[in-house]
Protein backbone atom coordinates (compact mmCIF):
# COMPACT_ATOMS: atom_id res chain seq x y z
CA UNK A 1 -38.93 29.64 134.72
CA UNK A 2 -40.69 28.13 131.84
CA UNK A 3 -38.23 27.24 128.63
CA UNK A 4 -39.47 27.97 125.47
CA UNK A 5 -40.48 24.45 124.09
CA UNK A 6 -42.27 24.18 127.28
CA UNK A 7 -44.63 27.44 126.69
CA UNK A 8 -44.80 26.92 122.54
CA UNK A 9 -46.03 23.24 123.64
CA UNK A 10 -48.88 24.74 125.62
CA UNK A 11 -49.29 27.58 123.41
CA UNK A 12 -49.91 25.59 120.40
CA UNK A 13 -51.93 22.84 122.71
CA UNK A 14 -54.87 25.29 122.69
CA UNK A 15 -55.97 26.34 118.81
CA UNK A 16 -58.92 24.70 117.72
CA UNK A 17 -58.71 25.81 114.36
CA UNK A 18 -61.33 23.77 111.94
CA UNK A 19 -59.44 22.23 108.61
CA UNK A 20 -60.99 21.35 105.58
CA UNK A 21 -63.03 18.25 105.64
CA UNK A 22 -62.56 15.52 103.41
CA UNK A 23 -63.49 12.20 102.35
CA UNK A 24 -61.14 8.83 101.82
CA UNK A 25 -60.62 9.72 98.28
CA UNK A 26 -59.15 13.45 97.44
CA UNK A 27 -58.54 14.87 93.83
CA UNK A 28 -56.87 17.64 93.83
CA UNK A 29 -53.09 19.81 93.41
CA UNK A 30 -49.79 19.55 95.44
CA UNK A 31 -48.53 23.21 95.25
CA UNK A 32 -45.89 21.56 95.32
CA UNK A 33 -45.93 20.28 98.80
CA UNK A 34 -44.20 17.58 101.24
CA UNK A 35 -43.56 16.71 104.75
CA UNK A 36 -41.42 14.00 106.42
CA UNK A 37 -42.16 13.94 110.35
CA UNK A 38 -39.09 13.09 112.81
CA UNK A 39 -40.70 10.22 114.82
CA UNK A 40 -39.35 6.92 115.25
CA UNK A 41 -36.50 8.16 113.21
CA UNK A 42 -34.96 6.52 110.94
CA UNK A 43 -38.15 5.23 109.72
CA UNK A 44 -40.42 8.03 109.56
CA UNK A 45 -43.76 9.11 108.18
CA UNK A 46 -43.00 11.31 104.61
CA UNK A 47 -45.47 11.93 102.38
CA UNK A 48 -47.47 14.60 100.34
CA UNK A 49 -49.65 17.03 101.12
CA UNK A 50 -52.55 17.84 98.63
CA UNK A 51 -55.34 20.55 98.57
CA UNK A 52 -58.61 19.70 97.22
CA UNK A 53 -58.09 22.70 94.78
CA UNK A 54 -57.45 22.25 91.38
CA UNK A 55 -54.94 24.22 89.77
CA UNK A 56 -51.76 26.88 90.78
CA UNK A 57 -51.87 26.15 95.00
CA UNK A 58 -48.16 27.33 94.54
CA UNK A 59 -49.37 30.10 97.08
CA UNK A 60 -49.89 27.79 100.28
CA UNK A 61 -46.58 26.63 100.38
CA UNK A 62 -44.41 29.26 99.51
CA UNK A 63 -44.21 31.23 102.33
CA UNK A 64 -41.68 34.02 100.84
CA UNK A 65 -44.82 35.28 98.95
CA UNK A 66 -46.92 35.31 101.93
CA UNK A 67 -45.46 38.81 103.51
CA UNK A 68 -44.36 40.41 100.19
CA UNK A 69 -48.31 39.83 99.32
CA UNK A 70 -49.79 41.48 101.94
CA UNK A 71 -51.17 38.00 103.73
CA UNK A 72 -52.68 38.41 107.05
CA UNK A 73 -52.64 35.62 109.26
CA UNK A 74 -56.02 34.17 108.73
CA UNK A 75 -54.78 34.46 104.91
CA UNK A 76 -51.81 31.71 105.99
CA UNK A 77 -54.08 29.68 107.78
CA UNK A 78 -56.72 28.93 105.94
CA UNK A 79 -53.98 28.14 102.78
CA UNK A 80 -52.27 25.84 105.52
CA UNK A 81 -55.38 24.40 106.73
CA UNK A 82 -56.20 23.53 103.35
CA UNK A 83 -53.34 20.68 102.97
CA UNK A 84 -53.92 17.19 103.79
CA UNK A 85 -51.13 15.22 104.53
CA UNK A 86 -50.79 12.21 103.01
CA UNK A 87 -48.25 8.94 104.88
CA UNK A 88 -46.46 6.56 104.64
CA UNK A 89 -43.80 5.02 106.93
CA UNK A 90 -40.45 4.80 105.25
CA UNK A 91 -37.15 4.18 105.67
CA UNK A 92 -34.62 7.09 105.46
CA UNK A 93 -32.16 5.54 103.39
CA UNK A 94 -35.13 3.81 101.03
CA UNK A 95 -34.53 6.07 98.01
CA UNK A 96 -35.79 2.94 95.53
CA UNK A 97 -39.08 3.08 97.41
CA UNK A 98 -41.45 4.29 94.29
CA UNK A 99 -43.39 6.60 97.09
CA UNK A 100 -39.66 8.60 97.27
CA UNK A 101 -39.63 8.66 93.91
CA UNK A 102 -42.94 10.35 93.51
CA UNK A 103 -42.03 12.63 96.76
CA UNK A 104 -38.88 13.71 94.93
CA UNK A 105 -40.60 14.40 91.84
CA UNK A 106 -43.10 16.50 93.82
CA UNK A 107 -40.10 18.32 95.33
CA UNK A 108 -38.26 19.14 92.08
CA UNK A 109 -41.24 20.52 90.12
CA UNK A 110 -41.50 23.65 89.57
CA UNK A 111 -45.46 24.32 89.41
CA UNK A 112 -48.07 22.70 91.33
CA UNK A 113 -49.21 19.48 90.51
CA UNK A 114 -52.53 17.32 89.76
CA UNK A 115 -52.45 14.54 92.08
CA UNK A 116 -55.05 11.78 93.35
CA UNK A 117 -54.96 9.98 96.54
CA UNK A 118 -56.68 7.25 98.79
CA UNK A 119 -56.43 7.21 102.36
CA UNK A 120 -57.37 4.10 104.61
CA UNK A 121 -59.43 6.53 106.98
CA UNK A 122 -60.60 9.47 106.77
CA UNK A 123 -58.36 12.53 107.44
CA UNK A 124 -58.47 14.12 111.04
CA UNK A 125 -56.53 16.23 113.12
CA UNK A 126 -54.05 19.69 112.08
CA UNK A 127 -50.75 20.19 112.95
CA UNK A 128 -49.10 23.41 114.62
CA UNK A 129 -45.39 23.69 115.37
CA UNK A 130 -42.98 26.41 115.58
CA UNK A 131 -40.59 24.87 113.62
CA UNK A 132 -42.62 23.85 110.28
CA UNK A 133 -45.60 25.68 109.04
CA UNK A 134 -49.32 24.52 110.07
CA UNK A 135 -50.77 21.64 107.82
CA UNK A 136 -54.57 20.45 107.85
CA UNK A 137 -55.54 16.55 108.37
CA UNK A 138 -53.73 13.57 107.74
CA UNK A 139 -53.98 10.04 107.24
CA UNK A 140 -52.13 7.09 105.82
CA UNK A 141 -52.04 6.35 101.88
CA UNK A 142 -53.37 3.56 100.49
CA UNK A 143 -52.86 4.92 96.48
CA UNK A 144 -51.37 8.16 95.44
CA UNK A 145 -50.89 8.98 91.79
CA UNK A 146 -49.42 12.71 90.21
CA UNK A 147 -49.52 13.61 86.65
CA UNK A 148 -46.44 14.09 84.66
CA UNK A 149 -43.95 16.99 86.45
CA UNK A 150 -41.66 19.22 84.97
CA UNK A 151 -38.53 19.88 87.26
CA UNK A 152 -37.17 23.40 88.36
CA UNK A 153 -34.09 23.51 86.17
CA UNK A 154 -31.43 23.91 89.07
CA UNK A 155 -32.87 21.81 91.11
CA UNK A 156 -32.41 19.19 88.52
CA UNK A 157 -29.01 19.66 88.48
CA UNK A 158 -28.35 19.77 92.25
CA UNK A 159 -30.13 16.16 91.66
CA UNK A 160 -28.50 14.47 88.68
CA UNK A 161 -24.93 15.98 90.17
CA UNK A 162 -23.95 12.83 92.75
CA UNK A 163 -20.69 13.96 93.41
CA UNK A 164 -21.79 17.33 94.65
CA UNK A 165 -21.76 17.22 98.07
CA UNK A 166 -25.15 18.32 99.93
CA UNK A 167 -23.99 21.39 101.77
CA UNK A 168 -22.37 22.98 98.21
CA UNK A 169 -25.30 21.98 96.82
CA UNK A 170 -27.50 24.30 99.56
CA UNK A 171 -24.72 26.69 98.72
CA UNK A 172 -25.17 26.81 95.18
CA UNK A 173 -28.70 26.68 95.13
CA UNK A 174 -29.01 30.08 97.46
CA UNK A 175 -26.43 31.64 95.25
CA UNK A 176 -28.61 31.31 92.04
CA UNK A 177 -31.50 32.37 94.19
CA UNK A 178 -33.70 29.40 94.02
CA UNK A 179 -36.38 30.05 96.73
CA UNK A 180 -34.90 28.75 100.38
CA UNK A 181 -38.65 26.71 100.87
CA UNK A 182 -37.76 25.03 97.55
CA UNK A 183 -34.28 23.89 98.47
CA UNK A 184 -35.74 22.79 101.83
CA UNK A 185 -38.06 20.85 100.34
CA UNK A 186 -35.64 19.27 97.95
CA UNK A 187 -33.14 18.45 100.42
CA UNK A 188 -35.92 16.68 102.64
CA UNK A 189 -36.43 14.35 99.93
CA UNK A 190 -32.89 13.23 99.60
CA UNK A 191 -32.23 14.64 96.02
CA UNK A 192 -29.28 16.09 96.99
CA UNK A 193 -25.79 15.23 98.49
CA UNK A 194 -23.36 12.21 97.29
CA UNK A 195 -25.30 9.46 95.98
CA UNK A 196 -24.50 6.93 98.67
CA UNK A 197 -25.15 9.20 101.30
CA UNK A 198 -28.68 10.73 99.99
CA UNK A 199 -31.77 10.04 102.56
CA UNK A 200 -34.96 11.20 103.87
CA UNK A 201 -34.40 14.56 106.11
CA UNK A 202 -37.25 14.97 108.91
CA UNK A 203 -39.14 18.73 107.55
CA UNK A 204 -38.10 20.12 111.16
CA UNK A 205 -34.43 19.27 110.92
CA UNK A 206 -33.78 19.83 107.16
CA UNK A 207 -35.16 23.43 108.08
CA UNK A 208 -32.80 24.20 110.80
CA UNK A 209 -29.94 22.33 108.55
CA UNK A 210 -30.66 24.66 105.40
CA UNK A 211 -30.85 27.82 107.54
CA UNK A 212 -27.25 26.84 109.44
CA UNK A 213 -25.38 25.24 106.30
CA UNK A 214 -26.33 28.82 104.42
CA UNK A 215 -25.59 30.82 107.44
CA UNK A 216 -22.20 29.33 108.47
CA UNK A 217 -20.89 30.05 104.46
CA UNK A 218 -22.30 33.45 104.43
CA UNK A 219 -20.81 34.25 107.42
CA UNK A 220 -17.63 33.28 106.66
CA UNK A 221 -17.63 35.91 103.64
CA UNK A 222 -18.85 38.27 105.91
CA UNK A 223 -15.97 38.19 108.17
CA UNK A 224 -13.70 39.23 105.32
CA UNK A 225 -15.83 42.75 104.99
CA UNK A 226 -14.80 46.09 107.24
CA UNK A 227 -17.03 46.65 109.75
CA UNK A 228 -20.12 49.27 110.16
CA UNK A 229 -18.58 52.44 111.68
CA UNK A 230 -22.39 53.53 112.68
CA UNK A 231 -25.06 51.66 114.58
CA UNK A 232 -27.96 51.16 112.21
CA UNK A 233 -31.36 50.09 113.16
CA UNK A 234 -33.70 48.32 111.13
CA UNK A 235 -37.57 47.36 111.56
CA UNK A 236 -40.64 45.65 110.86
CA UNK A 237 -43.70 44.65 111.73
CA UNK A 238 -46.53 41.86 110.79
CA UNK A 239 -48.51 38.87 111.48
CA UNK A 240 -48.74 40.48 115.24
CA UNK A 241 -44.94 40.17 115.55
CA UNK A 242 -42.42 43.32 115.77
CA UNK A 243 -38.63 43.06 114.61
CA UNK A 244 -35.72 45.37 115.37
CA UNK A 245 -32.56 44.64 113.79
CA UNK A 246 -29.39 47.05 115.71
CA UNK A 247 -26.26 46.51 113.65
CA UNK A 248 -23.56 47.76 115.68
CA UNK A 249 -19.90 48.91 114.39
CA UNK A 250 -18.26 45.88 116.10
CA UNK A 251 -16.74 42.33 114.82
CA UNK A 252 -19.25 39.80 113.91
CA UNK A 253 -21.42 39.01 117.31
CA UNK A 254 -25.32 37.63 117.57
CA UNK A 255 -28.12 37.92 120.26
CA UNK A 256 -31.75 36.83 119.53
CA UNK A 257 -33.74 37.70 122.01
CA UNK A 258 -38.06 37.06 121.68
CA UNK A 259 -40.73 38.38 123.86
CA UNK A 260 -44.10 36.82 124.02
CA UNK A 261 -46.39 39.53 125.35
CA UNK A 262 -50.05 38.26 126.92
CA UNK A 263 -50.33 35.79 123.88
CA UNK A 264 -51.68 32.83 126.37
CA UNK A 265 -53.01 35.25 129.00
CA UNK A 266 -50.94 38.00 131.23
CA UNK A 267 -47.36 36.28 130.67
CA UNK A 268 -44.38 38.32 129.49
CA UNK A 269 -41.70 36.08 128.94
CA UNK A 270 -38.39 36.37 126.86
CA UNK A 271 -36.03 33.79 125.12
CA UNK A 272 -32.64 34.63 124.00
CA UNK A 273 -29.60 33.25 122.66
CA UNK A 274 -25.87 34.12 121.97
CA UNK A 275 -23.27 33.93 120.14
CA UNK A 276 -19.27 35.59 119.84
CA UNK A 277 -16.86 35.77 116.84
CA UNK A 278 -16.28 32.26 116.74
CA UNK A 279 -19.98 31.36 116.54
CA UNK A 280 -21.53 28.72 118.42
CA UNK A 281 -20.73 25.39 118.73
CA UNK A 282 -23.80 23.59 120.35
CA UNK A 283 -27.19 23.40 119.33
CA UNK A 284 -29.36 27.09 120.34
CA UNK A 285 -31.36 27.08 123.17
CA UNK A 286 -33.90 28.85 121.37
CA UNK A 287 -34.16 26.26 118.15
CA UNK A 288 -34.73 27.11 114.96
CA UNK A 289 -35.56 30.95 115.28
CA UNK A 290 -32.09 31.49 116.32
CA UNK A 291 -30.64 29.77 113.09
CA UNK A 292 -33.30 31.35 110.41
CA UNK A 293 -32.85 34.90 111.69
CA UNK A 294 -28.85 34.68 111.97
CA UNK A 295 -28.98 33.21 108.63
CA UNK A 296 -31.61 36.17 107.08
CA UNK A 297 -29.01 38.96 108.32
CA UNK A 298 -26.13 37.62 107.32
CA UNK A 299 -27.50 37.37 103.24
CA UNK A 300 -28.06 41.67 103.92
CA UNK A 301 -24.83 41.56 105.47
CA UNK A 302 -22.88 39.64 102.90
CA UNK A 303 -24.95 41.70 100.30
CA UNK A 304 -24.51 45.07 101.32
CA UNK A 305 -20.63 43.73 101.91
CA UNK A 306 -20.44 44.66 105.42
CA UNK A 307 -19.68 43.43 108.99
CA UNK A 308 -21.18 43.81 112.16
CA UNK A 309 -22.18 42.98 115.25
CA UNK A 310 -26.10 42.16 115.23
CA UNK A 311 -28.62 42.55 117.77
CA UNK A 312 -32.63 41.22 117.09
CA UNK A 313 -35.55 42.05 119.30
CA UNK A 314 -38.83 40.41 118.61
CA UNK A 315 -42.08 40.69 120.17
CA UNK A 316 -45.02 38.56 119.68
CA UNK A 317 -48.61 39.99 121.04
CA UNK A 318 -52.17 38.54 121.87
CA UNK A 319 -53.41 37.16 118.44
CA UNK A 320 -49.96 35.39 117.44
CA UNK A 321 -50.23 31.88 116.10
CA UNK A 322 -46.82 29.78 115.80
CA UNK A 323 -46.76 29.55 111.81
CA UNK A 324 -43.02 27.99 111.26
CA UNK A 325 -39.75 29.47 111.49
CA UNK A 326 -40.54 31.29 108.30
CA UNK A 327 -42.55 33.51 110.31
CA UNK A 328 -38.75 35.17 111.23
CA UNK A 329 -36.83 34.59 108.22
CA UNK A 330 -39.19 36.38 106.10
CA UNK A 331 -39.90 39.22 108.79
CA UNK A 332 -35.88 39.58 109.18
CA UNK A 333 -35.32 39.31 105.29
CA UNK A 334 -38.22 42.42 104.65
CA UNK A 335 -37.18 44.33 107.82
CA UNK A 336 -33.49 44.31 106.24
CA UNK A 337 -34.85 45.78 103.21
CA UNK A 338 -36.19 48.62 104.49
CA UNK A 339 -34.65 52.26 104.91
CA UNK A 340 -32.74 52.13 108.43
CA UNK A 341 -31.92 54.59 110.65
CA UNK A 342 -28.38 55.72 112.15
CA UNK A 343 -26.99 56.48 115.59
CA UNK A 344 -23.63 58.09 116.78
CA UNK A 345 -23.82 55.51 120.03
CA UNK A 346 -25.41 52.28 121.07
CA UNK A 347 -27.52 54.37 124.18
CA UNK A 348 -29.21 56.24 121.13
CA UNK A 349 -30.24 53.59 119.07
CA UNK A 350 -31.60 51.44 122.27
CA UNK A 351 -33.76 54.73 122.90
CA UNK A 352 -35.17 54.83 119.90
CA UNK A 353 -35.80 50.99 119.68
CA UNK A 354 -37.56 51.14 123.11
CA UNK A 355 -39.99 53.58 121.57
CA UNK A 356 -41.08 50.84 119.65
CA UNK A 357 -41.82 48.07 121.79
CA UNK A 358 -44.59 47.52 124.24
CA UNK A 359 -42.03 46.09 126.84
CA UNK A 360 -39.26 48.15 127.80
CA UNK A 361 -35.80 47.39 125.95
CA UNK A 362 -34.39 47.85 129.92
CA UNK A 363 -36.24 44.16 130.04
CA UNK A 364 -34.68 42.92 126.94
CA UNK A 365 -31.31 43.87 128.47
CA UNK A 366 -31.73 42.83 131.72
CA UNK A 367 -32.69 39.48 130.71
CA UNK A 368 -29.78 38.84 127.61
CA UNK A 369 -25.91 38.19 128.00
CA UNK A 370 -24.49 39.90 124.75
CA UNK A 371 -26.21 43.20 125.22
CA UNK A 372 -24.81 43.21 128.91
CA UNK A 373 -21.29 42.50 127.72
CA UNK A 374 -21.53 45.01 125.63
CA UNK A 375 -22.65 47.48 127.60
CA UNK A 376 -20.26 46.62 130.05
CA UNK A 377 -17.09 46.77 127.86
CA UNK A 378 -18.23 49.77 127.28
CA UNK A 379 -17.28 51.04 130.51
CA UNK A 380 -21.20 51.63 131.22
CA UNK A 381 -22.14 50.46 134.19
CA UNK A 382 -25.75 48.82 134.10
CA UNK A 383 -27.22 51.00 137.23
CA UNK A 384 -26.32 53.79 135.27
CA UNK A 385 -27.63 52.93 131.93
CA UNK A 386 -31.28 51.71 133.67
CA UNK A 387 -30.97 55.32 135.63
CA UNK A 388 -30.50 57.32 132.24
């Protein structure tokens, strides 16, 4: 069977999705925006990415105001499409470098930001990935210049704080509710963490290492709350995706499970990933969804000061574009905010979550390993539960 980076390759292989068309020399505003790519680590291209509008672009990179404002898809595209990246090849521990400098002062500021840039070529290409969101073209820098920034105030001190470590600072940040694309952002750039040991994340991997670091310390307060004694469901639905949230009235547990339903053509395929009490020790099988949708359910859980075991089924129809991992942690975060519904047993809340989808939840169970160990445990034999 075909593994999940192996189909989001090909799915994302096929959009031909026009960007906006620009010349070797772009005036314009950073929203604030920047993006480090992952190849030929530990030098890597990092640089910033600049729309030709002038003024507050704060919207096309700040993708927790996307589904709260009613943004369709197109809405997210043509704001993504609308970013050229600028580059430069750097190394990761170069923090003197005066194009980190600028990058960091980019990533502190808290409004967008009038910048001018030169590229040695035109810009070409766009970008699509399921871990970042979509950016327009790019091209290397040969002069980039902002105006004068003024800093987000706790970011600032996260940044002038060298003896903070990184992963308190992640901690903090959340805690005061900074927005989790601005401390991404900020930790990318290397303005956080003990000052010898401050450098240049890849985008992708500071993404995954936000969503973890912040799930692994809200989890552990979690663990100190009673659990549910009810199973509760939870739901949403946009940018042609479904989510169903089923906390059950167990010890902390975790399946994501994803079905991608005639999005290339007439597949139906499903991705999942696991984890027990414990929590899991290597790196999900999944990527990044796993880690941004654990870590979205665990801020409810630690807010609502509960426990439980959590079970997430997502489906993604004909029409779905890979826009990030945001995509889930914002659908998880607004699904958990809405009114749930309760269930005496686990066979009652299934029920009502199969009404929902458009492929059977007897698929969703046949294909995961949590579910069926639950089920199990539960002295309910499979053949039975599929004959109910």
């Amino acid at each position: 069977m075909m593994g999940k980076k192996t189909y989001l390759k090909k799915l994302t292989s096929k959009f031909q999705i026009p960007s906006v068309d620009v010349g070797k020399q772009l005036d314009g505003s950073t929203p604030p925006s920047v993006f480090i790519g992952s190849w030929n680590y530990p030098k890597v291209y990092a640089g910033p990415m600049i729309s030709s509008v002038s003024g507050d672009t704060t919207i096309m990179d700040t993708p927790e105001a996307w589904i709260p404002g009613n943004k369709s898809q197109e809405d997210i595209i043509s704001y993504r499409m609308s970013l050229v990246r600028g580059k430069n090849m750097l190394g990761v521990t170069d923090l003197d470098n005066r194009m980190v400098e600028k990058l960091q002062n980019i990533s502190l500021a808290s409004s967008s930001i009038d910048s001018e840039a030169e590229f040695w070529k035109k810009p070409r290409g766009v970008s699509f990935s399921e871990y970042q969101a979509p950016h327009g073209p790019s091209a290397i820098l040969e002069k980039f210049e902002i105006d004068n920034v003024r800093w987000d105030r706790e970011l600032e001190k996260a940044y002038y704080d060298t003896d903070l470590k990184a992963k308190e600072a992640l901690i903090d940040l959340h805690q005061k509710d900074v927005p989790f694309s601005h401390i991404q952002k900020a930790f990318s750039v290397g303005t956080m963490g003990v000052d010898k040991r401050r450098r240049l994340v890849p985008t992708r991997w500071s993404i995954t290492a936000c969503d973890s670091t912040i799930a692994d310390e809200l989890l552990r307060e979690v663990k100190h709350h009673d659990p549910l004694d009810v199973h509760r469901v939870y739901e949403f639905q946009s940018l042609s995706n479904y989510y169903a949230v089923l906390l059950l009235p167990t010890a902390w547990q975790y399946e994501w499970m994803e079905a991608f339903l005639e999005v290339l053509g007439r597949e139906k395929m499903i991705f999942s990933d696991y984890e027990h009490y414990p929590g899991k020790k290597e790196y999900s099988r999944v990527g990044g969804c796993y880690y941004t949708c654990k870590m979205a359910v665990l801020e409810s859980l630690a807010q609502q000061k509960i426990q439980a075991g959590v079970i997430v089924l997502r489906e993604a129809y004909s029409g779905y574009i890979p826009l990030g991992v945001f995509n889930v942690r914002e659908n998880v975060r607004n699904a958990m905010l809405q009114p749930y519904h309760e269930f005496e047993d686990m066979k009652s809340a299934l029920a009502y979550i199969d009404t929902k989808l458009k492929l059977s939840v007897d698929s969703f169970i046949k294909r995961s390993d949590l579910l069926q160990d639950i089920l199990l445990s539960r002295q309910t034999t499979l053949d039975s539960y599929f004959a109910k």
